[in-house]
N, C-alpha and C. Protein backbone atom coordinates (compact mmCIF):
# COMPACT_ATOMS: atom_id res chain seq x y z
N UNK A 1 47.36 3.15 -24.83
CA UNK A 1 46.58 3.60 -23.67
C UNK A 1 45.13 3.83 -24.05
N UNK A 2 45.14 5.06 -24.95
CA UNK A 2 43.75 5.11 -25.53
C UNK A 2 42.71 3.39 -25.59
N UNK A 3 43.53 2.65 -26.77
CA UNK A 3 42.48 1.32 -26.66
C UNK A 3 42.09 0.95 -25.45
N UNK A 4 42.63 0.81 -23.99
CA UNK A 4 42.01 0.29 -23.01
C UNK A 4 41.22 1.17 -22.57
N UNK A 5 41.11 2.17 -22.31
CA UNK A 5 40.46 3.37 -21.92
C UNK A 5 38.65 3.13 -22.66
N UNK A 6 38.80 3.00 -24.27
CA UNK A 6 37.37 3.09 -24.49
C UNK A 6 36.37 2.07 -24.29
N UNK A 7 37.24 0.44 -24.42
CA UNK A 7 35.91 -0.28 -23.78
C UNK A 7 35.81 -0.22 -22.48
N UNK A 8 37.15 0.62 -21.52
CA UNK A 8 36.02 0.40 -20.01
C UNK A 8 35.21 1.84 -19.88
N UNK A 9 35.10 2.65 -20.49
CA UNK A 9 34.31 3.50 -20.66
C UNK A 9 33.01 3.29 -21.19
N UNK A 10 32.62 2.05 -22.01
CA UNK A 10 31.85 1.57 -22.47
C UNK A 10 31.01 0.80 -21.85
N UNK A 11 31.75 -0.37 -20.94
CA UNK A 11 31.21 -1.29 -19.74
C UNK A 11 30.64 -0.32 -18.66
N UNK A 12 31.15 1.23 -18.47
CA UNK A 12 30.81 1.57 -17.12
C UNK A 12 29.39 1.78 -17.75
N UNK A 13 29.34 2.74 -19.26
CA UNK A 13 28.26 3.19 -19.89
C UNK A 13 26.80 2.33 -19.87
N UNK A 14 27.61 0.82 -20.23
CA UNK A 14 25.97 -0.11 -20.73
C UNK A 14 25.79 -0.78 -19.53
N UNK A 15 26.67 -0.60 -18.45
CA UNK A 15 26.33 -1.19 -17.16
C UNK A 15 25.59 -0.01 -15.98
N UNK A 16 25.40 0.57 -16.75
CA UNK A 16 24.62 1.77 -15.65
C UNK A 16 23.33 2.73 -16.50
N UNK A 17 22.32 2.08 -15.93
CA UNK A 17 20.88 2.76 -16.36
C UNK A 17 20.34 2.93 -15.23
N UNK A 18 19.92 4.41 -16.42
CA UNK A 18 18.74 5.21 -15.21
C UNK A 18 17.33 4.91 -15.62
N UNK A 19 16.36 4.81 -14.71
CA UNK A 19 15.04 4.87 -14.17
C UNK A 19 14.41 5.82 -14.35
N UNK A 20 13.49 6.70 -14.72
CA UNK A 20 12.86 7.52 -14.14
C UNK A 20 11.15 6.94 -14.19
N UNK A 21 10.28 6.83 -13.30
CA UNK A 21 9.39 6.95 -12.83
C UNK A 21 8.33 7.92 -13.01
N UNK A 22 6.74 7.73 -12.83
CA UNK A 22 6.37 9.08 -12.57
C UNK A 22 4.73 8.02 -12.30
N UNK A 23 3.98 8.36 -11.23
CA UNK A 23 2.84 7.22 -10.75
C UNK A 23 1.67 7.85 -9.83
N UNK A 24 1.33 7.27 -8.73
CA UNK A 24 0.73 8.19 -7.72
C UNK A 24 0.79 6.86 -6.14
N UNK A 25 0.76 7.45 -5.15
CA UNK A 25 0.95 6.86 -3.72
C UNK A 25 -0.25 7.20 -3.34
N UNK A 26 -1.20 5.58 -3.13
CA UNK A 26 -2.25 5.86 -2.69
C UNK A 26 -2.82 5.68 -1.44
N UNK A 27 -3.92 5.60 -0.54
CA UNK A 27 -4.29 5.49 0.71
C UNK A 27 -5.89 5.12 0.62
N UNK A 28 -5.85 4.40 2.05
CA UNK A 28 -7.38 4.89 2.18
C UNK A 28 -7.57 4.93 3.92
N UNK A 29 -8.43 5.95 4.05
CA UNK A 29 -8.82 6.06 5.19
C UNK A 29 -10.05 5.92 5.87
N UNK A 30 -10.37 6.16 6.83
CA UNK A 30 -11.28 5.90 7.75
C UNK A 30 -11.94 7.44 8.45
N UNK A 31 -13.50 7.25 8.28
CA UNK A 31 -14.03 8.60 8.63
C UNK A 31 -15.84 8.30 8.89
N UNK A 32 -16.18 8.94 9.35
CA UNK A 32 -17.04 8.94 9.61
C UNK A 32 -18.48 10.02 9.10
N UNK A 33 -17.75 10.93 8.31
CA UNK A 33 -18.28 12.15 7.63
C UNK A 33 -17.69 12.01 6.13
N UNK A 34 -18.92 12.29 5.36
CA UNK A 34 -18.63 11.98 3.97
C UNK A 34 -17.99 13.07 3.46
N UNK A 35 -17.70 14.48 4.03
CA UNK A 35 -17.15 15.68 3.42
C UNK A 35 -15.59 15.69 4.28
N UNK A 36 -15.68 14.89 5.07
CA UNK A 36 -13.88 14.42 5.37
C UNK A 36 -13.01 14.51 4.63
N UNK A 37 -11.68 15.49 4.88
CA UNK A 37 -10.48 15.05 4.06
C UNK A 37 -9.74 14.31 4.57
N UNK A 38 -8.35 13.79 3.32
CA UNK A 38 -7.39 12.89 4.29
C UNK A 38 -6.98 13.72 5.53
N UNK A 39 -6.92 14.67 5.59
CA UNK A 39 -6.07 15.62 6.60
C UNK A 39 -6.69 14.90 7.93
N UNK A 40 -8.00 14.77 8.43
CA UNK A 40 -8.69 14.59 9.64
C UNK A 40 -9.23 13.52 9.98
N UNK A 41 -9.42 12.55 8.57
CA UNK A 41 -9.24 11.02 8.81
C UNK A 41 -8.82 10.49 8.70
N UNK A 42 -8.74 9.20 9.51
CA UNK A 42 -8.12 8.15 10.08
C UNK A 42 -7.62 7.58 9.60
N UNK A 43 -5.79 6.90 9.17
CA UNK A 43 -5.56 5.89 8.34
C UNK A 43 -5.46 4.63 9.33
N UNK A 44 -5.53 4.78 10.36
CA UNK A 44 -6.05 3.38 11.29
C UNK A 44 -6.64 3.48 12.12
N UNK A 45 -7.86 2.96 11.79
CA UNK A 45 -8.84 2.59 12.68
C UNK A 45 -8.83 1.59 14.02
N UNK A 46 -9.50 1.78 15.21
CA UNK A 46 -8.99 1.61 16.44
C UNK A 46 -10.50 1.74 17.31
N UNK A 47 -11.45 0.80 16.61
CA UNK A 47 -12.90 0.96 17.31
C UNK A 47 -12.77 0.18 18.28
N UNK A 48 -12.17 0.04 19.24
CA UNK A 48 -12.59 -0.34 20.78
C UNK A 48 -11.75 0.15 20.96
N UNK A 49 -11.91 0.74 22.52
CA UNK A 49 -10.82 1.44 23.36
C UNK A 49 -10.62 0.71 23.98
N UNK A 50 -11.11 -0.75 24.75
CA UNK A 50 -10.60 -1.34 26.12
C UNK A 50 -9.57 -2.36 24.93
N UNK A 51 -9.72 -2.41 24.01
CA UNK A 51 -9.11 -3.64 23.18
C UNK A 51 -8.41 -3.53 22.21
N UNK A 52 -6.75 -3.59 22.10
CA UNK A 52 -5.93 -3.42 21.20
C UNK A 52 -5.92 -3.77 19.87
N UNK A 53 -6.87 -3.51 19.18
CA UNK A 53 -7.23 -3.90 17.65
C UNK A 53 -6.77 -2.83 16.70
N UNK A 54 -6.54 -3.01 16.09
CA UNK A 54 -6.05 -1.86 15.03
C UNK A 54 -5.82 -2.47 13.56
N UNK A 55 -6.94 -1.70 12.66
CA UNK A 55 -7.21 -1.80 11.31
C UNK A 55 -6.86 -1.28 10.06
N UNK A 56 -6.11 -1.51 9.25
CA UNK A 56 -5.41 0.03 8.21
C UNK A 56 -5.26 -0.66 6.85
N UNK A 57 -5.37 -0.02 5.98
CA UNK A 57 -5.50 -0.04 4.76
C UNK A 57 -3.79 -0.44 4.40
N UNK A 58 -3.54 -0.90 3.28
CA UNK A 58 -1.92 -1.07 2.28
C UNK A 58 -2.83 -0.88 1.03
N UNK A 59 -2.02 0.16 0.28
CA UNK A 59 -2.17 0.15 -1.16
C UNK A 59 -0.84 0.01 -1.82
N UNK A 60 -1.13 -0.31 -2.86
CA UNK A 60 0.30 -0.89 -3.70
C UNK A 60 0.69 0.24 -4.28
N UNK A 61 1.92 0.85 -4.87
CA UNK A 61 2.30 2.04 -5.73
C UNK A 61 1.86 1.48 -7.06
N UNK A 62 1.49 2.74 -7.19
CA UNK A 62 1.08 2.81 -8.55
C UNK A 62 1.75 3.57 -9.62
N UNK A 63 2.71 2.82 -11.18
CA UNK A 63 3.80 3.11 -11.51
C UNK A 63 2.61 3.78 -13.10
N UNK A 64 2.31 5.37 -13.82
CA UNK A 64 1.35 5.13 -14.24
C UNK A 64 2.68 5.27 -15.66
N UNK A 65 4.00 6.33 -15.63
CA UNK A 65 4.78 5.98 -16.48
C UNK A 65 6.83 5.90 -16.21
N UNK A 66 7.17 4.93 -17.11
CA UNK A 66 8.62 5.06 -16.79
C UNK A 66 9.60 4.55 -17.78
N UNK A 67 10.43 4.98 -17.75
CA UNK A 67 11.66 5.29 -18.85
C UNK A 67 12.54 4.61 -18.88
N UNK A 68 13.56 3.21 -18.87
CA UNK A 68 14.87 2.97 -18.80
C UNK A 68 15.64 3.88 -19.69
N UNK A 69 16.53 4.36 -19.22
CA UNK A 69 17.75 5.02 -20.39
C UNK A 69 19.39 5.08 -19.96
N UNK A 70 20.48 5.30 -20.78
CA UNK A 70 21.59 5.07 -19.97
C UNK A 70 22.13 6.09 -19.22
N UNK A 71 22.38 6.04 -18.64
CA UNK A 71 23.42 7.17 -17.64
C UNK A 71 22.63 8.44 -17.50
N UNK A 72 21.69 9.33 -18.45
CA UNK A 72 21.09 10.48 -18.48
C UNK A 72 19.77 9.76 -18.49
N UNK A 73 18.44 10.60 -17.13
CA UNK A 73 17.62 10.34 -17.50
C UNK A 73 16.78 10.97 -18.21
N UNK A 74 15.65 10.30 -18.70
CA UNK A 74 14.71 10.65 -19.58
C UNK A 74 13.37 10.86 -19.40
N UNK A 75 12.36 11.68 -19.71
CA UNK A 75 11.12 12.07 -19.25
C UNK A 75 10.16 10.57 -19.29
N UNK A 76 9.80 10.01 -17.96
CA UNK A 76 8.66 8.86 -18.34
C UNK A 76 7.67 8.91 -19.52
N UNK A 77 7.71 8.20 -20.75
CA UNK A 77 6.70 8.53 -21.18
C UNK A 77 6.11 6.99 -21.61
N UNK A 78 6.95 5.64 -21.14
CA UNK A 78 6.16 4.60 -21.59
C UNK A 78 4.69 4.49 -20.90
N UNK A 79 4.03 3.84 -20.90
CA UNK A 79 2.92 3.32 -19.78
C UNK A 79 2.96 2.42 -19.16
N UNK A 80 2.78 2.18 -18.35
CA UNK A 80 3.58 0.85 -16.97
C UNK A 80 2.04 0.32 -16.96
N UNK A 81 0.59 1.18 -16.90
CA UNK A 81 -0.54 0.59 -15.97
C UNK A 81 -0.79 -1.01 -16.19
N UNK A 82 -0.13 -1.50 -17.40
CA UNK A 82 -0.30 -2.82 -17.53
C UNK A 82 -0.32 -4.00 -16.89
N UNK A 83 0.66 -3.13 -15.46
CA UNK A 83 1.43 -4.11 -14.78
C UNK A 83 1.14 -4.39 -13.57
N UNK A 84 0.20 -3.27 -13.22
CA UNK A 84 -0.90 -3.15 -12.19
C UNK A 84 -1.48 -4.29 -11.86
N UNK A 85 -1.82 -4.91 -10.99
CA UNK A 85 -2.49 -5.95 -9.96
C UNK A 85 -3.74 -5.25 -9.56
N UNK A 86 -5.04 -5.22 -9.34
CA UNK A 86 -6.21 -4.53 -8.83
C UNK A 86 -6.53 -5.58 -7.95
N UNK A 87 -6.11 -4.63 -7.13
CA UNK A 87 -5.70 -5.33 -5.28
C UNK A 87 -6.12 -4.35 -4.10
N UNK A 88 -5.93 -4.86 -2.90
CA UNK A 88 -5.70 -3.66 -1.73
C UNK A 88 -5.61 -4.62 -0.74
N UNK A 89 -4.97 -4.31 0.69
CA UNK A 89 -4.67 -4.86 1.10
C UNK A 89 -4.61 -4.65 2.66
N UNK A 90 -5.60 -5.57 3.82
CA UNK A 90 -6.15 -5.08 4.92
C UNK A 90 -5.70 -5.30 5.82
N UNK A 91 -4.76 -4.64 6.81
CA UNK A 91 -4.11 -5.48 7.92
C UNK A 91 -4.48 -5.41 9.33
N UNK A 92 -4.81 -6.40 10.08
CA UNK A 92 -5.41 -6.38 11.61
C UNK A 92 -4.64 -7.00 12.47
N UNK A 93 -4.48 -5.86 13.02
CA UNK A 93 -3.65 -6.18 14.84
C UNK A 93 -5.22 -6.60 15.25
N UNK A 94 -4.34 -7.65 16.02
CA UNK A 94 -5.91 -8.11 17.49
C UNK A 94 -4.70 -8.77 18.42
N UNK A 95 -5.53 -8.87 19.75
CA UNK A 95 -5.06 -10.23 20.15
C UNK A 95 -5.29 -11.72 20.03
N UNK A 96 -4.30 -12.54 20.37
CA UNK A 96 -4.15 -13.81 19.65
C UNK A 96 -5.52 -14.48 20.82
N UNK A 97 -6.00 -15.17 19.57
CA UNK A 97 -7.25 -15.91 19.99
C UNK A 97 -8.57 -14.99 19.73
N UNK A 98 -8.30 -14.17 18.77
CA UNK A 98 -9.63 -13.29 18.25
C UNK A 98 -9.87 -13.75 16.90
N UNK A 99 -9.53 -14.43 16.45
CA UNK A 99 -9.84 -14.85 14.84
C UNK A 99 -11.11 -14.65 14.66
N UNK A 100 -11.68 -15.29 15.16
CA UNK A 100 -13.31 -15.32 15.11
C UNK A 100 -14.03 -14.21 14.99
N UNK A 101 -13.85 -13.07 15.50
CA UNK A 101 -13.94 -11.92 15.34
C UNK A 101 -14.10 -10.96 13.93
N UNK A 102 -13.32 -12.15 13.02
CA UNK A 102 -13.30 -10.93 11.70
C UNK A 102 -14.15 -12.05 11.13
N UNK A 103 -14.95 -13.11 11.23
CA UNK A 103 -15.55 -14.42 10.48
C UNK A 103 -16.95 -13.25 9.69
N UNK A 104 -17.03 -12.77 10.27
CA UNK A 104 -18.37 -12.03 9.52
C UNK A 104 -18.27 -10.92 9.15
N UNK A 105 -16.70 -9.96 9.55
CA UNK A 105 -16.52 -8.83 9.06
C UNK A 105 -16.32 -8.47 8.15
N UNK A 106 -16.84 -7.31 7.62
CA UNK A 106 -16.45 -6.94 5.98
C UNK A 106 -15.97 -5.90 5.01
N UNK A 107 -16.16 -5.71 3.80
CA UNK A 107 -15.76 -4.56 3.32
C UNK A 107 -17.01 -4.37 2.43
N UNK A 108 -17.62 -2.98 1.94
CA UNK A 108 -18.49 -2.73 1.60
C UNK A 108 -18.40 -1.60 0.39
N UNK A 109 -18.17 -2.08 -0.54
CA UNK A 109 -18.08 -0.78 -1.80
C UNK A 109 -18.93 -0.44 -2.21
N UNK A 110 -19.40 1.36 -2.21
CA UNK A 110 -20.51 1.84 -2.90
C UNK A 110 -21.27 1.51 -3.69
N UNK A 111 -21.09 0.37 -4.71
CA UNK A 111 -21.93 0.08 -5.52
C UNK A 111 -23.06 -1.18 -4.66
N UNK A 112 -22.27 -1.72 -3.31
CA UNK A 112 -23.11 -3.00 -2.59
C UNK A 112 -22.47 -3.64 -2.87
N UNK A 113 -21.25 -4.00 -3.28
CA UNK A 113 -20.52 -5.05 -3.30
C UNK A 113 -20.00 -5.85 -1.93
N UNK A 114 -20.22 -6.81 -1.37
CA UNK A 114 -19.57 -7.46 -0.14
C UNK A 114 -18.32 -7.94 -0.42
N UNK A 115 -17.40 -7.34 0.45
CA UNK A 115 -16.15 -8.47 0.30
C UNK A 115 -15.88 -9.22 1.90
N UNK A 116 -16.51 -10.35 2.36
CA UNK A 116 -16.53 -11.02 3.86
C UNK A 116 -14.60 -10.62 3.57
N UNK A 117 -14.08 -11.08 4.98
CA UNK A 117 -12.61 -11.01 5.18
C UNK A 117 -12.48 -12.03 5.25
N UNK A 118 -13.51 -13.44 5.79
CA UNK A 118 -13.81 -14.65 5.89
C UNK A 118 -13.08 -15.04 4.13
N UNK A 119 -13.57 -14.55 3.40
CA UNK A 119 -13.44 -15.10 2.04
C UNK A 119 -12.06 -14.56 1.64
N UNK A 120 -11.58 -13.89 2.11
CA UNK A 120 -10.54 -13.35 1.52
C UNK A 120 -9.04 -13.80 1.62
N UNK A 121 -7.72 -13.60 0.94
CA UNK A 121 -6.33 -14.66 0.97
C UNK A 121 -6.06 -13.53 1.66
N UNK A 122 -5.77 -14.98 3.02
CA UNK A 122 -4.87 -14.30 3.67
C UNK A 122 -3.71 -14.70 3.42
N UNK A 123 -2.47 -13.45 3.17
CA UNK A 123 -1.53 -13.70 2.61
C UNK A 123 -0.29 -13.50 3.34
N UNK A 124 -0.34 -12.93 4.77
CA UNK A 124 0.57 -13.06 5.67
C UNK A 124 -0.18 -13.03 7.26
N UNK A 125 -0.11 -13.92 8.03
CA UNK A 125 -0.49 -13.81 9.51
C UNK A 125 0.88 -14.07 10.64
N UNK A 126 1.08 -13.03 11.50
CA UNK A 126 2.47 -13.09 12.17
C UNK A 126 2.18 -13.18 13.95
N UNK A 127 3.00 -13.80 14.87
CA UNK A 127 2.52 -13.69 15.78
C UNK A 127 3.61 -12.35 16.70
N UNK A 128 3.43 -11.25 17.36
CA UNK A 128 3.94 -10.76 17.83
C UNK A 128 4.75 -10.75 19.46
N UNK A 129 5.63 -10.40 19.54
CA UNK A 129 6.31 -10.74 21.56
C UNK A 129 5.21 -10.90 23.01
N UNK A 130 3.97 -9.37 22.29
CA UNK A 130 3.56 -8.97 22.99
C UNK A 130 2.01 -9.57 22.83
N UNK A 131 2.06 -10.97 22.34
CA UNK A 131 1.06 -11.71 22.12
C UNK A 131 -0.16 -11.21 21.20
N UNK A 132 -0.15 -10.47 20.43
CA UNK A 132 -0.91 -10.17 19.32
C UNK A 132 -0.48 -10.71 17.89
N UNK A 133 -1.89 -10.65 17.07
CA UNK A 133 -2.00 -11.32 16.03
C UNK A 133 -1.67 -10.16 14.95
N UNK A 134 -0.75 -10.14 13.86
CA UNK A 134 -1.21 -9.12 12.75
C UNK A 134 -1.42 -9.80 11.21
N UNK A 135 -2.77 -10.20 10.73
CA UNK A 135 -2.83 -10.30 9.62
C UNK A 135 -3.33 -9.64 8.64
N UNK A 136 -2.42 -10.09 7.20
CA UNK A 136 -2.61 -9.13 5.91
C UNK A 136 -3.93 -9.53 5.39
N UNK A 137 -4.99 -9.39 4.67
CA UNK A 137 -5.74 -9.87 3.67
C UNK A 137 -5.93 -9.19 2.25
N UNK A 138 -6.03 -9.86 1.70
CA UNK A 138 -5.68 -9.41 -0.27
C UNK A 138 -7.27 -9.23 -0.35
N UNK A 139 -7.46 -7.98 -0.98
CA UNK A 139 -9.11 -7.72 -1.24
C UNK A 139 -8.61 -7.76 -3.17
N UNK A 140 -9.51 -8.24 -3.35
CA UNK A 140 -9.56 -8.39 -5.27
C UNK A 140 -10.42 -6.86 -5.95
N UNK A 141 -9.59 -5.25 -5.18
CA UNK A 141 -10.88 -4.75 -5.35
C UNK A 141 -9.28 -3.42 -5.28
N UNK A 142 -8.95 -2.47 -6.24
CA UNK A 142 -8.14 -1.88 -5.84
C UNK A 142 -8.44 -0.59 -5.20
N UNK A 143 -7.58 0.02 -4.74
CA UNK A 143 -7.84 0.81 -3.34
C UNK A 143 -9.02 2.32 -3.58
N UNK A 144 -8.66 2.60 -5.30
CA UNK A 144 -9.55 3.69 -5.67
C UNK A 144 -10.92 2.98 -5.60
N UNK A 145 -10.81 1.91 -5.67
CA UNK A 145 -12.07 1.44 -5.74
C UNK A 145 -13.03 1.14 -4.81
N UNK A 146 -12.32 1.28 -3.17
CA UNK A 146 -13.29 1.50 -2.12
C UNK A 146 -13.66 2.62 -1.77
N UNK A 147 -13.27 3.86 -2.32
CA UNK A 147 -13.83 5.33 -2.06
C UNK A 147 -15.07 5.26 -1.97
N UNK A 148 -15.65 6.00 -0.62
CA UNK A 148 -17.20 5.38 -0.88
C UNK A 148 -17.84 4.51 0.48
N UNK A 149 -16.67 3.21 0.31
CA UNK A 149 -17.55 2.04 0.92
C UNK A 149 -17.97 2.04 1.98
N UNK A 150 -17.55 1.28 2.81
CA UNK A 150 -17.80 1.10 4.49
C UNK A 150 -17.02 -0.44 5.09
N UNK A 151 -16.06 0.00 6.14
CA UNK A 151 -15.68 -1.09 6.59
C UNK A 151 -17.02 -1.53 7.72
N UNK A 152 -16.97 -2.63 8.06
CA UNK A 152 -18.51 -3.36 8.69
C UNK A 152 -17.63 -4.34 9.80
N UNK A 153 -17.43 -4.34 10.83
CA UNK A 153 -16.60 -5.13 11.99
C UNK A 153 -18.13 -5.12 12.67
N UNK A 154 -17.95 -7.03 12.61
CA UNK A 154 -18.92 -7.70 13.54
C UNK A 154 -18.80 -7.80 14.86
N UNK A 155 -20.26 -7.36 15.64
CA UNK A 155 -19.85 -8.01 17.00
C UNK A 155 -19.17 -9.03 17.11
N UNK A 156 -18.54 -9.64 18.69
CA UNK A 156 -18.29 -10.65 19.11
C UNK A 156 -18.01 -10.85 20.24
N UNK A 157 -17.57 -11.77 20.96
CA UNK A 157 -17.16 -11.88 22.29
C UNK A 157 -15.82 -12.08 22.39
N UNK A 158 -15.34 -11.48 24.09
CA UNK A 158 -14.06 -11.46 23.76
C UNK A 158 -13.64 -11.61 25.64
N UNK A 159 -12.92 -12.59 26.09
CA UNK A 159 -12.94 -12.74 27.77
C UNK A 159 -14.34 -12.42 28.16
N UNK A 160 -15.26 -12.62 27.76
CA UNK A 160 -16.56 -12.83 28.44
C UNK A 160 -17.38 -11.50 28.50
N UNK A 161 -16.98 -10.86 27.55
CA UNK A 161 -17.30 -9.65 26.95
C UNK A 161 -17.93 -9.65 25.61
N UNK A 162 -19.17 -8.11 26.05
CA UNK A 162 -19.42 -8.41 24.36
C UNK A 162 -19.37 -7.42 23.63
N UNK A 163 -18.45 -7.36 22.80
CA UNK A 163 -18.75 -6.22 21.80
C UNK A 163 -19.32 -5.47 20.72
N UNK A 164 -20.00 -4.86 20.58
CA UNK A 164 -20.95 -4.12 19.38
C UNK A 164 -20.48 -4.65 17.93
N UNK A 165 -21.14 -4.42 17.20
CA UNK A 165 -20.93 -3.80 15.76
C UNK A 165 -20.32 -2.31 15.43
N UNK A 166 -19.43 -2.52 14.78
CA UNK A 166 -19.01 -1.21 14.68
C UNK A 166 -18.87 -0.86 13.08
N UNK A 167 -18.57 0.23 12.60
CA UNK A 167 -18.82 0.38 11.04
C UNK A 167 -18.22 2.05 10.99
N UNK A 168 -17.05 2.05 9.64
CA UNK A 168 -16.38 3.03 9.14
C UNK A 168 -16.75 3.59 7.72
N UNK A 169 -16.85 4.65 7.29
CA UNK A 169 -16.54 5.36 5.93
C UNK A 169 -14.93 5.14 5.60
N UNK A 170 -14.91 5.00 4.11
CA UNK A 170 -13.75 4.70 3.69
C UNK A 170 -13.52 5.80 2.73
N UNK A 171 -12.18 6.46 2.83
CA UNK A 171 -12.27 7.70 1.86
C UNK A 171 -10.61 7.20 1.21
N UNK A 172 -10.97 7.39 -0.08
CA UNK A 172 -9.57 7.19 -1.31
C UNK A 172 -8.92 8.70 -1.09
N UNK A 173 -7.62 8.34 -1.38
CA UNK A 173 -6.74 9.46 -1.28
C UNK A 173 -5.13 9.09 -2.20
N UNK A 174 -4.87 10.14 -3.10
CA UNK A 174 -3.79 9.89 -3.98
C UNK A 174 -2.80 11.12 -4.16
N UNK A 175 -1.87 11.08 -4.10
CA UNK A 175 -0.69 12.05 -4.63
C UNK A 175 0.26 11.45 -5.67
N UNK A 176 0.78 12.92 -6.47
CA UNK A 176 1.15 11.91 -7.52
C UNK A 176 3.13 11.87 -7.27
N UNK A 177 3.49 11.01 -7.21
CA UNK A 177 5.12 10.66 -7.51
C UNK A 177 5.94 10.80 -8.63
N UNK A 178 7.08 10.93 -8.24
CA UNK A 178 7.93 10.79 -9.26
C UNK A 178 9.39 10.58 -8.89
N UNK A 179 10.18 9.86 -9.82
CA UNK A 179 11.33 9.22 -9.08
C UNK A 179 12.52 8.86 -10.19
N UNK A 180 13.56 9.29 -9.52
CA UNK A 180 14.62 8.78 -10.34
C UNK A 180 15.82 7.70 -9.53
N UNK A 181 16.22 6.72 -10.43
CA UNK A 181 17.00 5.75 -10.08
C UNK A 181 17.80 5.07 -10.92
N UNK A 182 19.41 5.01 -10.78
CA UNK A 182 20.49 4.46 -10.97
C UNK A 182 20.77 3.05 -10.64
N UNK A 183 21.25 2.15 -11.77
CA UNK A 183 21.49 0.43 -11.62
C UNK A 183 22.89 0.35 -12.26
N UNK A 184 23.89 -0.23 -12.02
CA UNK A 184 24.06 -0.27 -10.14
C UNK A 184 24.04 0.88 -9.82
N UNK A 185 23.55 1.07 -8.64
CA UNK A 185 23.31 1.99 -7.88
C UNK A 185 24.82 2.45 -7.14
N UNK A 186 26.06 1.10 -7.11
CA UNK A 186 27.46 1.64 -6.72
C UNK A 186 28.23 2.74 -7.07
N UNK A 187 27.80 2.44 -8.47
CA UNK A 187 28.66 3.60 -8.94
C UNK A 187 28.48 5.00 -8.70
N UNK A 188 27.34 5.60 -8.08
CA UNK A 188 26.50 6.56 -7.49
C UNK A 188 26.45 7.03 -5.85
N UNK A 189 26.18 5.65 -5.26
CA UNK A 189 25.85 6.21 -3.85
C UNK A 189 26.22 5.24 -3.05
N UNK A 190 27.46 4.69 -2.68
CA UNK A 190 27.99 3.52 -2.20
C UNK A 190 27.02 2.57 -1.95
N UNK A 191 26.51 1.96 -3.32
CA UNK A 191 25.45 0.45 -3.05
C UNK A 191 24.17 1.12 -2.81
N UNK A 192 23.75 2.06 -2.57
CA UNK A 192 22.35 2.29 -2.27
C UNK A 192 21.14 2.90 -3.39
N UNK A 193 19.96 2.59 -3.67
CA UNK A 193 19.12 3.33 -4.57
C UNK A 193 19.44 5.24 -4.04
N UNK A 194 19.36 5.68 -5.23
CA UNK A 194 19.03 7.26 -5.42
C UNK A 194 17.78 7.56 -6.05
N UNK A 195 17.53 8.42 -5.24
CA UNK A 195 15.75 8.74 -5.64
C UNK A 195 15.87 10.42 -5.80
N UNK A 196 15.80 11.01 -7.12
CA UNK A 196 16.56 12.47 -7.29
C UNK A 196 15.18 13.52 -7.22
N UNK A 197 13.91 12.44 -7.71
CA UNK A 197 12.97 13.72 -8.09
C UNK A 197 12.04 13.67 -6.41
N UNK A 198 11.61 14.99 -6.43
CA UNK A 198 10.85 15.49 -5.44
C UNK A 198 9.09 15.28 -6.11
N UNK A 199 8.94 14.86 -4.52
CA UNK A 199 7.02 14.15 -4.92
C UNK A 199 6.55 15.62 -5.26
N UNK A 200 5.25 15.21 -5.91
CA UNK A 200 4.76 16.45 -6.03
C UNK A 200 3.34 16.30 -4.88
N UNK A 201 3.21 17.62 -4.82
CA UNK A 201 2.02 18.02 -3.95
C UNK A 201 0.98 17.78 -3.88
């Protein structure tokens, strides 16, 4: 009895590792006052009122350390930042047949850097039920790195309308994470990831 007992005690052992994590969840928002916190500005921007546009930041998680170990986890202490992409990522609701609209719009980082949206990969464009457009664009610029800038939306015309120039403050914002997780995850929580540690503040 014993002999069968220890190699499946063994298979459950080297078939189940834990994760632990530890990084920060970042943002950026929209404001108009440079002494703004995240609390009161905007994570989507929404400069016309007659016109369903809507503008918002994606930042990627950021993993800064993490641990594989078996069955017990262990304090993150490798360094992950390696693995980092320095990215961010811009997504616009409009309605369909506004493309033109973002041809001159831009992003503007404190130092004067231009990033047109014109120039930028777009890396997902979807069409919605309710006839709107939502596309992603990949900025080569990561998200701490627009603290500072200014989003810049060009006039244009729109049903025989014309609309202004409009222009945002961009404010960085980070909390830091931490996370634990089980592979397979079956043996734990019928098939699903477990996430044990609580974010911090």
């Amino acid at each position: 009895m014993r002999p069968r007992i220890v190699p499946a005690l063994s298979l459950m052992l080297t078939g189940c590792v834990a994760m632990t994590t530890s990084g920060t969840r970042e943002a950026v928002f929209f404001t108009d006052d440079e002494e703004a916190t995240a609390n009161n500005a905007q994570a989507v921007l929404k400069p016309y009122n007659d016109l369903p546009v809507s503008i918002e930041f994606k930042c990627p998680s950021r993993i800064a350390t993490l641990s594989p170990s078996y069955v017990v986890p262990l304090p993150p202490v490798f360094p992950a930042g390696f693995a980092h992409r320095k990215v961010s990522y811009l997504r616009v609701r409009m309605p369909e047949g506004m493309d033109n609209a973002l041809a001159q719009s831009r992003v503007i980082t404190r130092q004067g850097t231009a990033m047109p949206l014109a120039d930028a990969r777009q890396s997902r464009r979807t069409v919605g039920d309710e006839g709107t457009v939502e596309s992603t664009f990949t900025l080569d610029k990561e998200c701490e790195a627009l603290n500072g800038g200014t989003l810049e939306v060009a006039g244009f015309s729109y049903n025989n309308k014309a609309y202004p120039p409009s222009q945002a403050r961009l404010q960085f914002d980070s909390e830091v994470t931490a996370g634990i997780g089980w592979w397979p995850p079956a043996l734990f929580n019928g098939g699903h990831a477990i996430s044990g540690a609580p974010e911090a503040e």
